[in-house]
Protein backbone atom coordinates (compact mmCIF):
# COMPACT_ATOMS: atom_id res chain seq x y z
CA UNK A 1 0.00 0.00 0.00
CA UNK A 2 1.87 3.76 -1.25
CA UNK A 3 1.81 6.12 0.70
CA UNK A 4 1.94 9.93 0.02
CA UNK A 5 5.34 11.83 0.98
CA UNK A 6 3.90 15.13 1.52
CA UNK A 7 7.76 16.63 0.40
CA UNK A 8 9.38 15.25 3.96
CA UNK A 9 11.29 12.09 5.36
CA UNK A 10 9.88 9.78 7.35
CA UNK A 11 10.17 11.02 10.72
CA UNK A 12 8.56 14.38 10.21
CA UNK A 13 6.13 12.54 7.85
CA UNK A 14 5.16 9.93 10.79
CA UNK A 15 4.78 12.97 13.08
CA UNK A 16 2.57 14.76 11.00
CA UNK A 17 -0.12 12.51 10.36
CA UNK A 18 0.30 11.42 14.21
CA UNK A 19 0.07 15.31 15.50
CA UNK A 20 -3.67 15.65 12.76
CA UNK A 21 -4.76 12.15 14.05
CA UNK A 22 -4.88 13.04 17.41
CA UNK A 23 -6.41 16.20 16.95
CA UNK A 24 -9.03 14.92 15.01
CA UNK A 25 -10.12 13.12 17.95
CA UNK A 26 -9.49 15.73 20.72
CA UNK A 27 -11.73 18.33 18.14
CA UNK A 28 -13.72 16.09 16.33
CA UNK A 29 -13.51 18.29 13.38
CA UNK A 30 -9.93 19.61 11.60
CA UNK A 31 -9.68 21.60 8.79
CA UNK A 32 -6.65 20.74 6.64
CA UNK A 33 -5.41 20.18 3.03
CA UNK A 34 -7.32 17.69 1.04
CA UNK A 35 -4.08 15.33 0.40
CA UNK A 36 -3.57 15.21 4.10
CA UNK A 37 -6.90 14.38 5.44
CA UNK A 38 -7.06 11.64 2.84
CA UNK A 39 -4.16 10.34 4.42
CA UNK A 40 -5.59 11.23 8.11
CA UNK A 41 -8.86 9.21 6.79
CA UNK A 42 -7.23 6.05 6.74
CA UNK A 43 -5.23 5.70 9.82
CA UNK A 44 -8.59 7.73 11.52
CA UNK A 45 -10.73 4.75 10.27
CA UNK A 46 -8.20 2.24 11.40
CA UNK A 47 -7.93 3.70 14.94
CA UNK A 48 -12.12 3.92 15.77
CA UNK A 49 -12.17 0.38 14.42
CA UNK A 50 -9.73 -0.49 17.36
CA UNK A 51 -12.18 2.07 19.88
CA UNK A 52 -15.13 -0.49 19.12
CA UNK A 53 -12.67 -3.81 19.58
CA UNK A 54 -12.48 -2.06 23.13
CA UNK A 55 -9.48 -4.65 24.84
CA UNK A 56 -6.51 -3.44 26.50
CA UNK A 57 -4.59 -4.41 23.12
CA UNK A 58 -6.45 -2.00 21.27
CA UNK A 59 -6.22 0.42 23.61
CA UNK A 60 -2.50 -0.31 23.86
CA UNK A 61 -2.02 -0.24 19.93
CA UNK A 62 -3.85 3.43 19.97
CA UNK A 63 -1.80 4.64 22.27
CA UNK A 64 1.46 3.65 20.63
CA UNK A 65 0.52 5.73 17.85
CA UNK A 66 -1.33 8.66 19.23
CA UNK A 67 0.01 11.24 20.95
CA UNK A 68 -1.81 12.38 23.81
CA UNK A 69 -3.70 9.98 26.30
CA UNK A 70 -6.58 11.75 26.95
CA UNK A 71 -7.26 11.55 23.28
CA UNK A 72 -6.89 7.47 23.48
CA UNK A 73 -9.46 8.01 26.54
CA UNK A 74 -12.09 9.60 24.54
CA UNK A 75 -11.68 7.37 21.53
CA UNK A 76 -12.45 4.57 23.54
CA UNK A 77 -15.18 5.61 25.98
CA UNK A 78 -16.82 8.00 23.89
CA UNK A 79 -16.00 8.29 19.96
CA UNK A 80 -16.17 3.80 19.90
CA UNK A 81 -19.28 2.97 21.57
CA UNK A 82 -20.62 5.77 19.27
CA UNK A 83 -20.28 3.48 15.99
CA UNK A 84 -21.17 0.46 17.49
CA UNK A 85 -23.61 -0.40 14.57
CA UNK A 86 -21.42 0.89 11.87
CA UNK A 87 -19.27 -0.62 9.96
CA UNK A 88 -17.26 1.56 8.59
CA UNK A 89 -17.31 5.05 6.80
CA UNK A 90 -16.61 7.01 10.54
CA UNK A 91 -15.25 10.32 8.58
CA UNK A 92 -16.40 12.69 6.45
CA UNK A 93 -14.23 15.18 3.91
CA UNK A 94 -16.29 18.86 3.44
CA UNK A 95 -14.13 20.55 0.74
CA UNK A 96 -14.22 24.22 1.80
CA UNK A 97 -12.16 25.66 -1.33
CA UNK A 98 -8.94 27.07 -2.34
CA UNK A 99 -6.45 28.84 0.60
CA UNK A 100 -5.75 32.09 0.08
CA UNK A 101 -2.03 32.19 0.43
CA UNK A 102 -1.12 29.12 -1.91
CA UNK A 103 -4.62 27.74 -4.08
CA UNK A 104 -4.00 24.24 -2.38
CA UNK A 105 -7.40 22.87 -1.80
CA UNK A 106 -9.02 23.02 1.65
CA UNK A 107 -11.12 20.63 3.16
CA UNK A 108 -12.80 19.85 7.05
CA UNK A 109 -11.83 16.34 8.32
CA UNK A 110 -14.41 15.31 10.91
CA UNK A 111 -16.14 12.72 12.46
CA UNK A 112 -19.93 11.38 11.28
């Protein structure tokens, strides 16, 4: 599976994407650039699926990749139980248009 570079090396990449996941969940809305939040998308999807497994290997899992534990703790006592009955599909991508300063495309992340 590719994955997109976003113009840095790995470790800034990695922090990136771990710094927008975690906000997503503190927030529950981000705005961002399209490219990024389809990247976000995937690992955000990946990380509720592990909120609605609910063990202590899930939670363990999230917390290896997220960066702030209070995050983890709403993921898996609030965001989770929320999409009990779904099976996927837990974000949503609202283009908002161009940015001023630059023309790349704007979107909102944010949870269903």
């Amino acid at each position: 599976m590719s994955q997109r570079k976003f113009s840095r090396k790995t470790g800034p990449r990695r922090a990136l994407l771990r710094n927008l996941v975690t906000s997503l969940f503190i927030a529950e809305r981000i705005e961002t650039t399209e490219t990024r939040a389809k990247e976000v998308n995937r690992i955000a999807e990946k990380m509720v699926s592990l909120a609605k497994r609910g063990d202590l290997h899930a939670r363990r899992q999230a917390l290896a990749y997220m960066l702030d534990e209070d995050a983890v703790t709403k993921l898996f006592e609030k965001i989770g139980p929320r999409y009990e009955g779904r099976d996927g599909g837990f974000t949503r991508i609202i283009k908002k248009g161009p940015r001023r300063g630059d023309a790349a495309p704007m979107v909102f992340l944010e949870l269903v």
